[in-house]
Protein backbone atom coordinates (compact mmCIF):
# COMPACT_ATOMS: atom_id res chain seq x y z
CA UNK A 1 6.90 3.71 18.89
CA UNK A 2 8.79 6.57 17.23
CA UNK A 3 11.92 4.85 17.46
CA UNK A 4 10.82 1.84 16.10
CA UNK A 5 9.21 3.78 13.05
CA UNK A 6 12.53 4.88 12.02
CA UNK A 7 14.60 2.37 12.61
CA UNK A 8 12.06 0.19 9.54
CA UNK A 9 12.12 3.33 7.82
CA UNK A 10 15.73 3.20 7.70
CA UNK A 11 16.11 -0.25 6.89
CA UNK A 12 14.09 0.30 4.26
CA UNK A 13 15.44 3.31 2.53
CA UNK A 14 18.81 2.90 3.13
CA UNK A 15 18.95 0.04 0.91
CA UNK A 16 18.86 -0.46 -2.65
CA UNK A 17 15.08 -1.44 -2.30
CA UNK A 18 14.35 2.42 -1.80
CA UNK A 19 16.11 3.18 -5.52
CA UNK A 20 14.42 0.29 -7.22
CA UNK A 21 11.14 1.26 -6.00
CA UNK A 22 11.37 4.75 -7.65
CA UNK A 23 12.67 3.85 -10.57
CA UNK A 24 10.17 0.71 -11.37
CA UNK A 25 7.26 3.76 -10.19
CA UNK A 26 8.47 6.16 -12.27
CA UNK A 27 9.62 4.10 -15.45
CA UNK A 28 5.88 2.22 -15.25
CA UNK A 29 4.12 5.57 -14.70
CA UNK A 30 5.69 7.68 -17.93
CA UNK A 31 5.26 4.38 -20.01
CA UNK A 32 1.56 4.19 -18.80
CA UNK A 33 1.61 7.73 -19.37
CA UNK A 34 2.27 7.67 -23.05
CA UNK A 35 -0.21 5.10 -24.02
CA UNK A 36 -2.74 6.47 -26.66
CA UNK A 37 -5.58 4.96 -24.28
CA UNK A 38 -4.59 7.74 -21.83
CA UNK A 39 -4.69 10.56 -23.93
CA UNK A 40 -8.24 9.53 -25.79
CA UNK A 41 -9.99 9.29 -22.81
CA UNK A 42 -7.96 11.60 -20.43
CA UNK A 43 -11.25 13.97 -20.29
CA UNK A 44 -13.14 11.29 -18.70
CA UNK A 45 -10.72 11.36 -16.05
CA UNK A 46 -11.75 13.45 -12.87
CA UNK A 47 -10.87 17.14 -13.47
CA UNK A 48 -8.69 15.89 -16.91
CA UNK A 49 -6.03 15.43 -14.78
CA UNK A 50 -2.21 15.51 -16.00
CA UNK A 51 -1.42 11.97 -17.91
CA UNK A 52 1.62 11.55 -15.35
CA UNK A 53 -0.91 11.34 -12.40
CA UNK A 54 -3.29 9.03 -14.08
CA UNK A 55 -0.41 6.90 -15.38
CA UNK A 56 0.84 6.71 -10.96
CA UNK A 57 -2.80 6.22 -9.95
CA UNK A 58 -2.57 2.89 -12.19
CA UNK A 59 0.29 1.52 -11.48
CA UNK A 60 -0.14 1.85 -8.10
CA UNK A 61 -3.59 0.45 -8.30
CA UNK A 62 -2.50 -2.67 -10.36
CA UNK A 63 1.57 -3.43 -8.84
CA UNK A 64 0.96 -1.19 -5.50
CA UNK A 65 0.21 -4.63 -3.52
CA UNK A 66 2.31 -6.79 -4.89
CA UNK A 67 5.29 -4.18 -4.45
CA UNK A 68 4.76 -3.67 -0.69
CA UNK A 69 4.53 -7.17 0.11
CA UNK A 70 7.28 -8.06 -2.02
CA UNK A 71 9.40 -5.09 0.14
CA UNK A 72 7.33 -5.74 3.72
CA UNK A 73 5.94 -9.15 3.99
CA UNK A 74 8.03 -10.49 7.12
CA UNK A 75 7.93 -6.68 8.61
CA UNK A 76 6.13 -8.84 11.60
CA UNK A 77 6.69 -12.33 10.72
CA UNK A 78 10.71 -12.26 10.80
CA UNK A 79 10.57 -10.60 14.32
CA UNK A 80 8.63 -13.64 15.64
CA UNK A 81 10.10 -16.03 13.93
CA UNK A 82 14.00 -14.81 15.23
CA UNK A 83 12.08 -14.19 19.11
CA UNK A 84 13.40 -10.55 18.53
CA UNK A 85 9.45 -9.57 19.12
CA UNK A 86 10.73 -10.26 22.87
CA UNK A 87 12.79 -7.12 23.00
CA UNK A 88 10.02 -5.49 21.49
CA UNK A 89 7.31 -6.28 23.53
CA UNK A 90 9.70 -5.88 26.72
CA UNK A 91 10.23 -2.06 25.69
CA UNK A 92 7.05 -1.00 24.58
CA UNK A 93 3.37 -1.88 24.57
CA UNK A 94 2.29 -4.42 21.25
CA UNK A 95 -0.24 -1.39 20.44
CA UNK A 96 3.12 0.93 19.60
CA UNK A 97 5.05 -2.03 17.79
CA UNK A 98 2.12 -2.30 15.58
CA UNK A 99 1.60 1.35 15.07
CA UNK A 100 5.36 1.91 14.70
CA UNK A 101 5.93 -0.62 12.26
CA UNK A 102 3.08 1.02 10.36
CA UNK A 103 4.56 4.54 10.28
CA UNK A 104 7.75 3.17 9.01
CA UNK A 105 6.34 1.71 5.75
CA UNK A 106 3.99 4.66 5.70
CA UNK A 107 6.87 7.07 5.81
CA UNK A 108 9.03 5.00 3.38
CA UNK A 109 6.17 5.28 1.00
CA UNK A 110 6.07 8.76 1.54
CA UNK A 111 9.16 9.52 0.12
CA UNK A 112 8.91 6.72 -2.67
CA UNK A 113 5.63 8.29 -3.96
CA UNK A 114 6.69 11.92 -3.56
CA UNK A 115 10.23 11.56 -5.01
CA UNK A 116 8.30 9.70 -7.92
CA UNK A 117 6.38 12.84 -8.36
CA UNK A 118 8.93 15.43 -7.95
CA UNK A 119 10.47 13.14 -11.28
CA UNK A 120 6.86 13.16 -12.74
CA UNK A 121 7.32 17.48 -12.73
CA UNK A 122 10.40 18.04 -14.06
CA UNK A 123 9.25 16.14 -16.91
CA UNK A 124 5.59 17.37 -17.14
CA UNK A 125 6.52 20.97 -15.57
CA UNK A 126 3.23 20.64 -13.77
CA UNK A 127 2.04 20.36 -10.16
CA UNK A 128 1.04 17.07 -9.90
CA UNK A 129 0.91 16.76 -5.71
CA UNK A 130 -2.54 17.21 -5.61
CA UNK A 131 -3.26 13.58 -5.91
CA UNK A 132 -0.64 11.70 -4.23
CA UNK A 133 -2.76 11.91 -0.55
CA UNK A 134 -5.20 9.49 -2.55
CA UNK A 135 -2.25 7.06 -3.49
CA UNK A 136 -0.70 7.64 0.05
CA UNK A 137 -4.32 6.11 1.51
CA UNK A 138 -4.48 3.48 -0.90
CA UNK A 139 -0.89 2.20 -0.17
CA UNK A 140 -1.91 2.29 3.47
CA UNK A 141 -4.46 -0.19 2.97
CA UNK A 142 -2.06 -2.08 1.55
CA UNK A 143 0.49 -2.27 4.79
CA UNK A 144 -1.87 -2.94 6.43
CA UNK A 145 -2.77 -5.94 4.71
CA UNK A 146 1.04 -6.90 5.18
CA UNK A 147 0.52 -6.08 8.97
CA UNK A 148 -1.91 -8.42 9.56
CA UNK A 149 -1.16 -11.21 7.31
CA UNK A 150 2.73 -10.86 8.87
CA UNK A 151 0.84 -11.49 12.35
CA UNK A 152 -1.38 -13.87 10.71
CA UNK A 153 1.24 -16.44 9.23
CA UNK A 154 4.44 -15.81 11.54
CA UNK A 155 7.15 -17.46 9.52
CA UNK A 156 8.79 -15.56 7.15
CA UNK A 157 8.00 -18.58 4.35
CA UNK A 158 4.35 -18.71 5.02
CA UNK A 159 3.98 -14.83 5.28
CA UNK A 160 6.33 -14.45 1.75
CA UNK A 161 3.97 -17.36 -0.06
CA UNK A 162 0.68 -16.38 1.33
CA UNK A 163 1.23 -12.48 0.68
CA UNK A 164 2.64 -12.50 -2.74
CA UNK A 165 -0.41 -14.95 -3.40
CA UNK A 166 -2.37 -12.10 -1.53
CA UNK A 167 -1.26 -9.94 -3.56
CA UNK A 168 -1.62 -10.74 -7.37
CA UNK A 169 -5.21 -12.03 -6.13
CA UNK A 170 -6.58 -9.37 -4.29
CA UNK A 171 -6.40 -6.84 -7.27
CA UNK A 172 -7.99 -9.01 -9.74
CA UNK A 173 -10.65 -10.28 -7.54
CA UNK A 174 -11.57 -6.64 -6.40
CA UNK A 175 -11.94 -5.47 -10.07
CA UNK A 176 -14.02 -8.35 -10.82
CA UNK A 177 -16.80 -8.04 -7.76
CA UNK A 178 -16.41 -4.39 -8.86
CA UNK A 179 -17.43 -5.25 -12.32
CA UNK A 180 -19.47 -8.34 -11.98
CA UNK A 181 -23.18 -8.31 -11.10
CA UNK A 182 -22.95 -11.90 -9.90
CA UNK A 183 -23.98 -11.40 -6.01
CA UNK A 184 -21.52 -14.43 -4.70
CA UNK A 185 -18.89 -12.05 -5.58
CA UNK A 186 -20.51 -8.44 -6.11
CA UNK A 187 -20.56 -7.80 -1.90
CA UNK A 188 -17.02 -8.29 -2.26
CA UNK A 189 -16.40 -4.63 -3.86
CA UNK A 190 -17.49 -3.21 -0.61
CA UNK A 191 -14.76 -3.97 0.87
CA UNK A 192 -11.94 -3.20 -1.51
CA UNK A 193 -10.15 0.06 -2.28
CA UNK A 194 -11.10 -0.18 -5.72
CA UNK A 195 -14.93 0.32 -5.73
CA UNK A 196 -14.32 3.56 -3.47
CA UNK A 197 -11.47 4.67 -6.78
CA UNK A 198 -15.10 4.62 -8.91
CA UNK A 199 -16.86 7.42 -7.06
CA UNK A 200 -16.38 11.01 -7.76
CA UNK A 201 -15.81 11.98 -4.26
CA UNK A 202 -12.58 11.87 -3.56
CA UNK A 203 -13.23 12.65 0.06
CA UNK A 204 -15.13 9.42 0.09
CA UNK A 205 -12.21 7.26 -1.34
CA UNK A 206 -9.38 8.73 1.14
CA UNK A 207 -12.15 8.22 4.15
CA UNK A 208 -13.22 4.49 3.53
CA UNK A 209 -9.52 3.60 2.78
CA UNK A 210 -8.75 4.80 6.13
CA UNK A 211 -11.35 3.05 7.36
CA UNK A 212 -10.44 0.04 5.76
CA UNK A 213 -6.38 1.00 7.32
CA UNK A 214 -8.45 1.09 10.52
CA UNK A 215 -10.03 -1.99 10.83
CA UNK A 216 -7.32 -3.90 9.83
CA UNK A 217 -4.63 -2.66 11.92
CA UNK A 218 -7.13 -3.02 14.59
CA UNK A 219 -6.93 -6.85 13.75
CA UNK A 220 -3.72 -6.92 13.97
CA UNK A 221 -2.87 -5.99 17.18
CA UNK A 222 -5.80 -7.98 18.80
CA UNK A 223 -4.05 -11.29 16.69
CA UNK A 224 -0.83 -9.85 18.18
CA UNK A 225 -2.54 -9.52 21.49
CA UNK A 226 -3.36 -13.57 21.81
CA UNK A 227 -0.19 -14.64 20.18
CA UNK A 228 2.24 -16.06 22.61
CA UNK A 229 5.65 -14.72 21.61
């Protein structure tokens, strides 16, 4: 499990796709930052916070999908679709290639977001740390979403189309059923991220978004369970 967590980690942040990632963050997050939305209604925010964290909590919360399944969508797919899943599953159990694959991203995250936020300091020369455990449970709803809709559709085509379509959907609908009252859609907020992001409990948010991580990696590894590889 552990060695399979690194070695996605390193493929991952070895490459250029490690850079990019900061720099789109942290270029989005000080322009957000600077918009005279932000500093009118940065009261409103919980505890005022710092414009620098507000301006990561959005992007995150509008590009965080799309950029980890733009960067992960075949994490699952391209190992079934080369037969490489063989080795895999011949070393270990499915349970720790799931759970592996998960701490990779997870840990490649973790030092996307946090180097994003050491940048965020020296400009703002505040500690701004204190909310990047809610981004860190957001963005693992969001892998595993990738998980399971790599396991779900396993060719790398199918799983590239179907989770960048994922992606710039899932956002939008969630903020609608969050904002709509129309009950064919409002049930859907329940089970999005982004209703949790409106309460004032922050406890609340980072516990139903691991829930959320939960359940779906849970369905993944029972899809990966039937699947004949």
């Amino acid at each position: 499990m552990w060695t399979i967590c690194m070695n996605e980690f390193k493929q991952l942040f070895k490459s250029t796709k490690s850079i990019l990632t900061i720099v789109i963050i942290f270029i989005l997050s000080t322009f957000v930052s600077t918009l005279p939305f932000i500093a009118a209604h940065q009261d409103k925010w919980e505890q005022a916070k710092d414009p620098y964290s507000i301006g990561n909590e959005l992007v995150m919360s509008l590009f965080g999908f799309f950029l980890i399944f733009l960067l992960s969508h075949d994490i699952l797919s391209r190992e079934i679709h080369l037969k490489t899943i063989r080795f895999l599953v011949s070393k270990t159990t499915r349970l720790n290639i799931i759970i592996g694959k998960y701490l990779g991203l997870m840990l490649f995250w973790l030092s996307c977001i946090m180097t994003t936020y050491v940048l965020n300091m020296v400009i703002s020369h505040r500690f701004l740390f204190s909310d990047a455990f809610k981004i860190l449970t957001f963005i693992s709803v969001g892998i595993s979403c990738t998980l399971f809709l790599s396991m779900l559709f396993p060719t790398p085509q199918k799983s590239m189309f179907v989770g960048m379509l994922f992606s710039f959907l899932f956002p939008i609908v969630s903020m609608i059923s969050v904002l709509s009252s129309e009950r064919l859609i409002h049930w859907f907020q329940y089970m999005t991220p982004y209703y949790y992001a409106r309460l004032s409990e922050p406890l609340t948010y980072v516990l139903m978004n691991t829930a959320l991580t939960v359940i779906l990696l849970i369905g993944t590894a029972l899809l990966f369970q039937r699947r004949d590889v």
